[in-house]
Protein backbone atom coordinates (compact mmCIF):
# COMPACT_ATOMS: atom_id res chain seq x y z
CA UNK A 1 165.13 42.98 182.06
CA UNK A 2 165.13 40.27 179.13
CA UNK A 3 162.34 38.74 180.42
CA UNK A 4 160.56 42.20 180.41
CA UNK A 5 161.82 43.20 176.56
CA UNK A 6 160.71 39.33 175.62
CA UNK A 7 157.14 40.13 177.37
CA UNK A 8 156.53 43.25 175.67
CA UNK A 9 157.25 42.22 171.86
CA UNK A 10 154.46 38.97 172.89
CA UNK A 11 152.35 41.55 173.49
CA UNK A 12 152.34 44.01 170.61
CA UNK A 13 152.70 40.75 168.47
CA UNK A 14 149.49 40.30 169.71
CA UNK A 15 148.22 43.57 169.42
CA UNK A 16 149.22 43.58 165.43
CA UNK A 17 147.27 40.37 165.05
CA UNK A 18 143.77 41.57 166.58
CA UNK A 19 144.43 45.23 164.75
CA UNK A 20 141.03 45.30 162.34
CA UNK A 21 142.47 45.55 158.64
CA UNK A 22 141.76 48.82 156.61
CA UNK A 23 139.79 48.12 153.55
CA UNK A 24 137.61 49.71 151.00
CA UNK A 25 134.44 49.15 153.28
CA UNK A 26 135.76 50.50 156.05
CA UNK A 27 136.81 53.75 154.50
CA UNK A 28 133.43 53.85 153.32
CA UNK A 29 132.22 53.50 157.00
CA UNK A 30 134.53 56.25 158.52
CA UNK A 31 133.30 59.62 159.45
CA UNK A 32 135.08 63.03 159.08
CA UNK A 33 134.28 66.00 160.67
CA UNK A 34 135.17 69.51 158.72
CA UNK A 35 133.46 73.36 159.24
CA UNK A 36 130.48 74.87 156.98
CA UNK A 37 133.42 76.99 155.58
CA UNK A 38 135.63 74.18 154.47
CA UNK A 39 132.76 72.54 153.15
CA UNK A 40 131.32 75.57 150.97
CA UNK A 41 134.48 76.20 150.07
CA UNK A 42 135.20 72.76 148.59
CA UNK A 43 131.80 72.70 146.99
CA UNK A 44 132.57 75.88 145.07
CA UNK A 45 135.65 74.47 143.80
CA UNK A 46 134.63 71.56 142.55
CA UNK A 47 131.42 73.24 140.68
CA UNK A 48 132.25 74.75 136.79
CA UNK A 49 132.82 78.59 136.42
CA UNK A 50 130.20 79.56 134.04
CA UNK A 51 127.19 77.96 137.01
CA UNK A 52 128.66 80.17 139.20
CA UNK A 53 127.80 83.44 136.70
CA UNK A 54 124.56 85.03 137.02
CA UNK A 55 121.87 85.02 133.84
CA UNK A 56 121.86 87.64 131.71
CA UNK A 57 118.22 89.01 131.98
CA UNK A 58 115.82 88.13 128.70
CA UNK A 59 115.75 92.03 126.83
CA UNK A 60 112.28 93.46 127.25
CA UNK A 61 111.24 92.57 123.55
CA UNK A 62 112.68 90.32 120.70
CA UNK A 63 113.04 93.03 117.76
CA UNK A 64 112.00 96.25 116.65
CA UNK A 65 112.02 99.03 114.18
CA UNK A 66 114.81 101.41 115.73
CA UNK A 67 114.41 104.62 112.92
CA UNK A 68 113.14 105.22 109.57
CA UNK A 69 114.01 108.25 107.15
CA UNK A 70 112.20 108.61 103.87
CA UNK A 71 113.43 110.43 101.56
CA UNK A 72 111.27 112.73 98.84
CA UNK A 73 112.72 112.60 95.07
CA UNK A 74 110.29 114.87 93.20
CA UNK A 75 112.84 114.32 90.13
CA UNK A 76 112.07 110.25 90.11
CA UNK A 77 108.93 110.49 91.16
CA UNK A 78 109.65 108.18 94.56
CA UNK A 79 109.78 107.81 98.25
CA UNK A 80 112.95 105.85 99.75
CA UNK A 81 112.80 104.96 102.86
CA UNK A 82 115.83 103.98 104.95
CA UNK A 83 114.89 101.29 107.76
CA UNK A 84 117.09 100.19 110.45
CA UNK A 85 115.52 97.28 112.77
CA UNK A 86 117.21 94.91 115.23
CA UNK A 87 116.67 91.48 116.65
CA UNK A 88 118.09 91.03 120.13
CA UNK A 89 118.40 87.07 119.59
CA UNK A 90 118.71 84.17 117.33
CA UNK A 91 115.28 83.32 117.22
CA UNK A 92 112.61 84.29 114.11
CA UNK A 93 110.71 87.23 114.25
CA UNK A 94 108.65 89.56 112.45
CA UNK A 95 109.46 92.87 112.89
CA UNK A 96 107.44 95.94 111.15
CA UNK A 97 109.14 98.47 108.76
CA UNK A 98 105.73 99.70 106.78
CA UNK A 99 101.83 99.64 106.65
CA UNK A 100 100.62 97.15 104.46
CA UNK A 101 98.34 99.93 102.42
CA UNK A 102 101.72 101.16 100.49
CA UNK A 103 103.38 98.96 98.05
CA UNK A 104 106.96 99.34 97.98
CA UNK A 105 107.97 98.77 94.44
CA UNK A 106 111.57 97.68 95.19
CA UNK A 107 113.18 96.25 98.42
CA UNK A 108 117.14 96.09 99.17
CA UNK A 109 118.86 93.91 100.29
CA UNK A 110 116.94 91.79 97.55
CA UNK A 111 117.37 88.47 99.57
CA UNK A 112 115.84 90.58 102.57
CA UNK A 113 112.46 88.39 103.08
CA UNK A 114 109.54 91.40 103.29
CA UNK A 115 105.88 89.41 104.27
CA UNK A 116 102.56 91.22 104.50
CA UNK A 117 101.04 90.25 108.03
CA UNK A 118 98.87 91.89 110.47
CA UNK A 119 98.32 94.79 108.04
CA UNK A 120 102.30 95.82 107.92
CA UNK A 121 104.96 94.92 105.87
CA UNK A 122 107.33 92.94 107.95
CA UNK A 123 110.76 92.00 107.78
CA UNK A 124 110.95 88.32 108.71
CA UNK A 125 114.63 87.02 110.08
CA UNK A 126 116.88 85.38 112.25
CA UNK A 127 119.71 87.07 112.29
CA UNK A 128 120.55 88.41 115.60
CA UNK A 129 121.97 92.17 115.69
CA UNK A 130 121.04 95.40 113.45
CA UNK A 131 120.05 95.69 109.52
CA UNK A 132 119.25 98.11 106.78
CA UNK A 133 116.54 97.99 105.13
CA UNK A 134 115.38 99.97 101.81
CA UNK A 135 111.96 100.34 100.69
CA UNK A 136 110.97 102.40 97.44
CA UNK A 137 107.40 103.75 97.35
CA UNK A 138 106.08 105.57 94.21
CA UNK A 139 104.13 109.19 94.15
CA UNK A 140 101.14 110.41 93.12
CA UNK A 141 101.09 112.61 90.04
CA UNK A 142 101.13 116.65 91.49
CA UNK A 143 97.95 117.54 92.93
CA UNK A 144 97.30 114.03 93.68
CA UNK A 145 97.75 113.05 97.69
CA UNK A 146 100.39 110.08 98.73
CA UNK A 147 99.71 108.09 101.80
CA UNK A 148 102.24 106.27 103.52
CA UNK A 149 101.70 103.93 105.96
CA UNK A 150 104.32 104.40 108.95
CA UNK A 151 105.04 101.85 111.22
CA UNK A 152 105.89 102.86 114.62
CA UNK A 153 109.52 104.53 115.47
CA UNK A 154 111.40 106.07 117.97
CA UNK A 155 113.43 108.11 115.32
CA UNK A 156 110.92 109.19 112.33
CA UNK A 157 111.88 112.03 109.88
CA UNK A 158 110.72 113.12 106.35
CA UNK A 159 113.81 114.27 103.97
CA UNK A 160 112.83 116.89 101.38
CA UNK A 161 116.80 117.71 99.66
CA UNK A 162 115.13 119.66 96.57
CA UNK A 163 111.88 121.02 95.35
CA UNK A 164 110.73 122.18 91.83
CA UNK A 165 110.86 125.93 91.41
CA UNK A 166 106.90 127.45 92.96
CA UNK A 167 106.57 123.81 94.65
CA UNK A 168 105.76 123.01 97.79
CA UNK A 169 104.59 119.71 99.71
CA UNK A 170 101.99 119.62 102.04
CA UNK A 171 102.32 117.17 104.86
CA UNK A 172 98.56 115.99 106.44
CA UNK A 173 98.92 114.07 109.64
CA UNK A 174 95.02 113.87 110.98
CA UNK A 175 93.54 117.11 110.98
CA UNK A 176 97.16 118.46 110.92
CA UNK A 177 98.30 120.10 107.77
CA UNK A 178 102.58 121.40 107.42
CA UNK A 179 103.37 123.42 104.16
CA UNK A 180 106.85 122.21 102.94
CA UNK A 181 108.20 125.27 100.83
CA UNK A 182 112.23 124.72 100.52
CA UNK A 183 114.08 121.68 101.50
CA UNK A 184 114.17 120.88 104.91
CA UNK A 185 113.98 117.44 106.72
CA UNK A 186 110.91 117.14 109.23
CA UNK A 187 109.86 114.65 112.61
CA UNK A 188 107.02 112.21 111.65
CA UNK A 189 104.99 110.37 113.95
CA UNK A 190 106.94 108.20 116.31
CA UNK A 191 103.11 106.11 116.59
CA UNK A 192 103.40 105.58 113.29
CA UNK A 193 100.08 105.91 110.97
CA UNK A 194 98.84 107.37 108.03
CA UNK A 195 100.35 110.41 106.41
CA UNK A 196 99.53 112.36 103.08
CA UNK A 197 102.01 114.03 100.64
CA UNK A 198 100.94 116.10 98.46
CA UNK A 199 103.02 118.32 95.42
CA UNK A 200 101.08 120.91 94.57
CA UNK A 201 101.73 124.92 93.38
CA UNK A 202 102.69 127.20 96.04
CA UNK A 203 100.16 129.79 94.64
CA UNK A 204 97.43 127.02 95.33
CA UNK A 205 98.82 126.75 99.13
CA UNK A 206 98.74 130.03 99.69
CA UNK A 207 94.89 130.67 99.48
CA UNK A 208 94.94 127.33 101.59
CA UNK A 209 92.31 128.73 104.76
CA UNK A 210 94.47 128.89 108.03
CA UNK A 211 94.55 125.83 110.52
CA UNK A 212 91.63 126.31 112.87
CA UNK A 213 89.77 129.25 110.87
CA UNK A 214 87.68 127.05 108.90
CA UNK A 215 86.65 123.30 108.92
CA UNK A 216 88.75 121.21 106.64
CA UNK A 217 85.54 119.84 105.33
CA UNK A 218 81.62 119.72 105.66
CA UNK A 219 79.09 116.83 105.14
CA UNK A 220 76.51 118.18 103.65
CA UNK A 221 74.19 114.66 104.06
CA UNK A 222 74.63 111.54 105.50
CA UNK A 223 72.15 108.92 104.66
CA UNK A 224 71.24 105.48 106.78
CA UNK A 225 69.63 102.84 106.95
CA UNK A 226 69.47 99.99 109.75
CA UNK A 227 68.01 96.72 109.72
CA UNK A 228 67.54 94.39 112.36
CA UNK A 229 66.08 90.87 112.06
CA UNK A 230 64.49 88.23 114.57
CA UNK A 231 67.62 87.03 116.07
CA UNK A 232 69.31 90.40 116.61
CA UNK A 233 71.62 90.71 113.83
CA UNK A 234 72.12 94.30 112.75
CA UNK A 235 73.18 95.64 109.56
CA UNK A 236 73.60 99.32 109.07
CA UNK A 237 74.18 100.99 105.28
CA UNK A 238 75.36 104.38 104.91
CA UNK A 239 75.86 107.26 102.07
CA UNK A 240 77.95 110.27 103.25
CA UNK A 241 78.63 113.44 101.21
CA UNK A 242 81.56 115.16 101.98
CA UNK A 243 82.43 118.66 101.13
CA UNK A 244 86.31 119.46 101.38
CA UNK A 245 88.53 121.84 99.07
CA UNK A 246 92.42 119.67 100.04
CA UNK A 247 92.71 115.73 100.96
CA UNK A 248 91.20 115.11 104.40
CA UNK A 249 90.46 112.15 106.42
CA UNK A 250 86.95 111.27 107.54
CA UNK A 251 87.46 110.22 110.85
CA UNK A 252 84.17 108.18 112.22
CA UNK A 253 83.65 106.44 115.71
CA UNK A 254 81.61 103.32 115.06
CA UNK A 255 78.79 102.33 117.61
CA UNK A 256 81.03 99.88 120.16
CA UNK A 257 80.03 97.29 119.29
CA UNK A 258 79.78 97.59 115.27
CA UNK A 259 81.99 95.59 112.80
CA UNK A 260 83.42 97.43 110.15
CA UNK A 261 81.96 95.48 106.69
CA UNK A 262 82.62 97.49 103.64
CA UNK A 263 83.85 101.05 102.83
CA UNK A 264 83.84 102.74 99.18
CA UNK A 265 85.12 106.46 98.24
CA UNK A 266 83.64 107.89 94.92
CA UNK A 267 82.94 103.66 93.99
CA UNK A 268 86.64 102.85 94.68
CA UNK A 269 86.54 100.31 97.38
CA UNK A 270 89.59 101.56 100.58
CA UNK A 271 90.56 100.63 103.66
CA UNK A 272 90.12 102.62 106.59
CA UNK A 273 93.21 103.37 109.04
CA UNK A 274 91.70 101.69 112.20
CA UNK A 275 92.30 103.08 115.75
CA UNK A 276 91.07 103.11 119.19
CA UNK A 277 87.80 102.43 120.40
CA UNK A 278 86.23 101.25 117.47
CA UNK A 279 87.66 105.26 115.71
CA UNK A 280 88.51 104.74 111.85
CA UNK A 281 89.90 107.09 109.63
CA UNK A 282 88.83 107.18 105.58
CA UNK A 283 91.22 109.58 103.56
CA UNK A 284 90.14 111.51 100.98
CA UNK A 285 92.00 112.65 97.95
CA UNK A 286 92.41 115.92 96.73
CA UNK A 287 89.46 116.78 94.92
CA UNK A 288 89.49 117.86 90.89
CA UNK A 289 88.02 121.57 92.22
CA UNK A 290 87.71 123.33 94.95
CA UNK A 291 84.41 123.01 97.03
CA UNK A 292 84.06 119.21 95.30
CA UNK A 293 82.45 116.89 97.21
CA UNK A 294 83.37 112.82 97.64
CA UNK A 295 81.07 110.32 98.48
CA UNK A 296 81.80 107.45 101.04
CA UNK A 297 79.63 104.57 101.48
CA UNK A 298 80.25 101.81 104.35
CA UNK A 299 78.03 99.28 105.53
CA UNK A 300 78.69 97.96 109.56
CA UNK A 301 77.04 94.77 111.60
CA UNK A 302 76.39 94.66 114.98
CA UNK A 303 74.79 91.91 117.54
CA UNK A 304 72.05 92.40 120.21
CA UNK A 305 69.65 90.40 122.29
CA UNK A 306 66.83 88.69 120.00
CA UNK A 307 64.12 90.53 119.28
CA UNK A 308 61.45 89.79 122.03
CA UNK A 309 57.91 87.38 120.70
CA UNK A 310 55.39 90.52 122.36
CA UNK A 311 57.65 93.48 122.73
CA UNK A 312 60.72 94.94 123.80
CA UNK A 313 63.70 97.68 123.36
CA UNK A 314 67.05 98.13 121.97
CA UNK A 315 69.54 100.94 121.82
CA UNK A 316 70.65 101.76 117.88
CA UNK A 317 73.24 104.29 117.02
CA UNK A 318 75.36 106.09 114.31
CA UNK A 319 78.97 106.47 113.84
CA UNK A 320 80.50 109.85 115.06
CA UNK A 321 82.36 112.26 113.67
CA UNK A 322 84.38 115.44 114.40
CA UNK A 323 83.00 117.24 111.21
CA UNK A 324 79.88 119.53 111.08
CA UNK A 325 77.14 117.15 109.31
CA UNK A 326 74.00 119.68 108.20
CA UNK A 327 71.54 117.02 107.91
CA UNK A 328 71.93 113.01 109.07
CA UNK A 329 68.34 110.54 107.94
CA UNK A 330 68.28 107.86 109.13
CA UNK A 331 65.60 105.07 108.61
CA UNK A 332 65.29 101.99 111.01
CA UNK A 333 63.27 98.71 109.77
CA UNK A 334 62.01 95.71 111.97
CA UNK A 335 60.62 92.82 111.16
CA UNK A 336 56.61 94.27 109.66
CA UNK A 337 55.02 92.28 112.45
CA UNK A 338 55.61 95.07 115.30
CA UNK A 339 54.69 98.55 115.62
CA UNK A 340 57.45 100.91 116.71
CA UNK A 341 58.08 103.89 118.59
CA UNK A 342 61.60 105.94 119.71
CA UNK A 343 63.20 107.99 121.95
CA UNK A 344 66.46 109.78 121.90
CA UNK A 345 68.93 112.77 120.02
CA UNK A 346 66.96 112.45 116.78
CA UNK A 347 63.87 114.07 115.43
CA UNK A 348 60.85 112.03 113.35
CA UNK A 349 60.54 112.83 109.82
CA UNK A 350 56.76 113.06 108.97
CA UNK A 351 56.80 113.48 105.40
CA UNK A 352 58.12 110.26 104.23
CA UNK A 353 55.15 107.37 105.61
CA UNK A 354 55.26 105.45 102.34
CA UNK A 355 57.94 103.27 103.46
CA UNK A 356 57.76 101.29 106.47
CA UNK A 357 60.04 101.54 109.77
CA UNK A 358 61.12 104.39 111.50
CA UNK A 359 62.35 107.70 109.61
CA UNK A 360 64.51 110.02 112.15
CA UNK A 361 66.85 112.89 111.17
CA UNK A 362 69.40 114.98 113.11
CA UNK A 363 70.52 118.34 112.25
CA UNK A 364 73.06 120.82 112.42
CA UNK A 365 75.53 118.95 114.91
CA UNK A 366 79.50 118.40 114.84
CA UNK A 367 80.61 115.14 116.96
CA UNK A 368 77.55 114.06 118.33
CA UNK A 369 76.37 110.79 117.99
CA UNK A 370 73.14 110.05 116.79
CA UNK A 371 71.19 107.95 119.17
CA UNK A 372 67.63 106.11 119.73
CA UNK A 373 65.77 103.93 121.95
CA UNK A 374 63.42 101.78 120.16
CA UNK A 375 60.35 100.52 121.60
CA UNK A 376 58.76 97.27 119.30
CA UNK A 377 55.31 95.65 120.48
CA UNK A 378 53.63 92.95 118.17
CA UNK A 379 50.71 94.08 115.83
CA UNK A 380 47.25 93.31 117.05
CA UNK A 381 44.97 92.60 114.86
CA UNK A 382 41.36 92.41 114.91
């Protein structure tokens, strides 16, 4: 039995001594073996608590013009408007409260920072979250229409709190025309646009014609003239005469491809509200007497294909317009070396040959456009 208990120690001496010794490397070396459960689970601890959070989605747009109230105050003469906007993040933006055709005389906050761009009065900022914003406008003297120029918003209204004994306002918005006789507060365009205000006597509204009996106005002549050079540049002048007893707006749908250039009213030089496919709309004041008449002049380019060495054709046409024109001349001039013909909605004018070009006239129409094909073929000469 000794010698058995003496042979046994030998032999886990030995053992011990040939045992590999556990070391850095080793550990290194060594494989464990755990379940995809224990695993995800010690991933997920080991990862932060805001990566495990899903991103807040980016809002649908940076800032906008949430409502706007403007308040009438016959008694001071002005128009307040009350603006609240809102940026949804830190970042700068410029976010439109007005049109740029109104002048605010004051602003408040007076640190607010109010830039003209892209036609508008914007409200350029930072700051993340709602403001208030207070424009002042001033009014026309009675009689006299006041456009504002609305920028687009979901929550639009027009405050009247008083009005001068026999007052009353009339609100134009495009051919539509509200009569404002007490105080009253009143939706405006959530598109935004151009709106009149007029103060006038409520006898004078009351012999106003009603909506849809009669045209708001008439032009009694429109005058044009288009010229078109070698390389196809196109330049077309006009002279319209408009007959209207309250403030209207001339609304005109330019040829689709014409570029607006110029546009006067009675020599004052404005600028048209623009709108879709190539649509403008030119307001006119209340005239000094019933039945006056106003006189807009505008001037448009255009681009087509140069003009062809032998002969060719082009298509040439007039703005359009909703009101009933009596009489539209119109006199086309290319280069003198071609003889020309036409075709199309218009009618020749034979008595007028001592000027050269083409002299063609439509009649009697409301909102058609005036249209012509024009054939040019070099001059022969003998």
């Amino acid at each position: 039995m000794k010698a058995l208990l003496i042979l046994l120690f030998g032999a886990s001496s030995l053992l011990a001594q040939n045992a590999p010794r556990v070391t850095a490397t080793t550990l290194d070396e060594s494989e464990v073996r755990i379940t995809y459960g224990e695993l995800k689970r010690l991933v997920s601890a080991t990862l932060p608590k805001d990566t495990l959070s899903v991103a807040k989605p980016k809002p649908p747009l940076q800032a906008a013009l949430l409502s706007s109230l403007y308040r009438l105050d016959v008694k001071s003469g002005t128009i307040v408007a009350e603006l609240q906007v809102e940026s949804f993040d830190d970042e700068w933006h410029l976010i439109p409260i007005a049109g740029s055709s109104s002048g605010a005389i004051t602003a408040e906050p007076t640190d607010a920072r109010i830039v003209v761009s892209d036609e508008h009065l914007c409200l350029a900022t930072d700051k993340p979250g709602p403001q208030n914003i207070k424009l002042t406008f001033p009014i026309a003297a009675e009689g006299q229409g006041t456009i504002l120029a609305l920028a687009a918003s979901p929550v639009a209204a027009l405050e009247i709190p008083e009005l001068p004994e026999s007052k009353v306002v009339r609100l134009q918005n495009g051919s539509t025309t509200r009569i404002i006789a007490k105080p009253a507060t009143v939706a405006l365009p959530a598109a935004g646009g151009e709106i009149t205000l007029t103060l006038e006597d409520a006898s004078k509204s009351a012999q106003t014609p009603i909506a849809g009996i009669t045209d708001d106005a008439i032009i009694s002549t429109a005058t044009y003239t288009t010229q078109v050079v070698r390389d196809g540049s196109v330049l077309t002048e006009g002279a319209i005469i408009v007959r209207h007893d309250e403030p209207v707006k001339l609304v005109l749908q330019l040829p689709e491809t014409a570029k607006l250039l110029q546009c006067h009213v009675n020599g004052e030089p404005v600028r048209p509200m623009p709108g879709d496919a190539n649509r403008i709309e030119i307001p006119l004041d209340d005239p000094t007497a019933d039945g006056a008449e106003s006189e807009v002049k505008l001037s448009f380019t255009a681009t087509l294909a140069a003009l062809q060495a032998a002969e060719g054709e082009l298509d040439l046409a007039l703005p359009q317009t909703p009101f009933f024109a009596k009489q539209i001349d119109w006199s086309v001039q290319l280069p003198a070396a071609y003889d020309l013909s036409f075709s199309g909605n218009v009618d020749p004018i034979t008595d007028n040959t001592s000027t050269p070009g083409l002299h063609l006239r439509k009649s009697l129409c409301r909102d058609q456009q005036p249209q012509a094909r024009i054939t040019y073929r070099k001059r022969t000469t003998n």
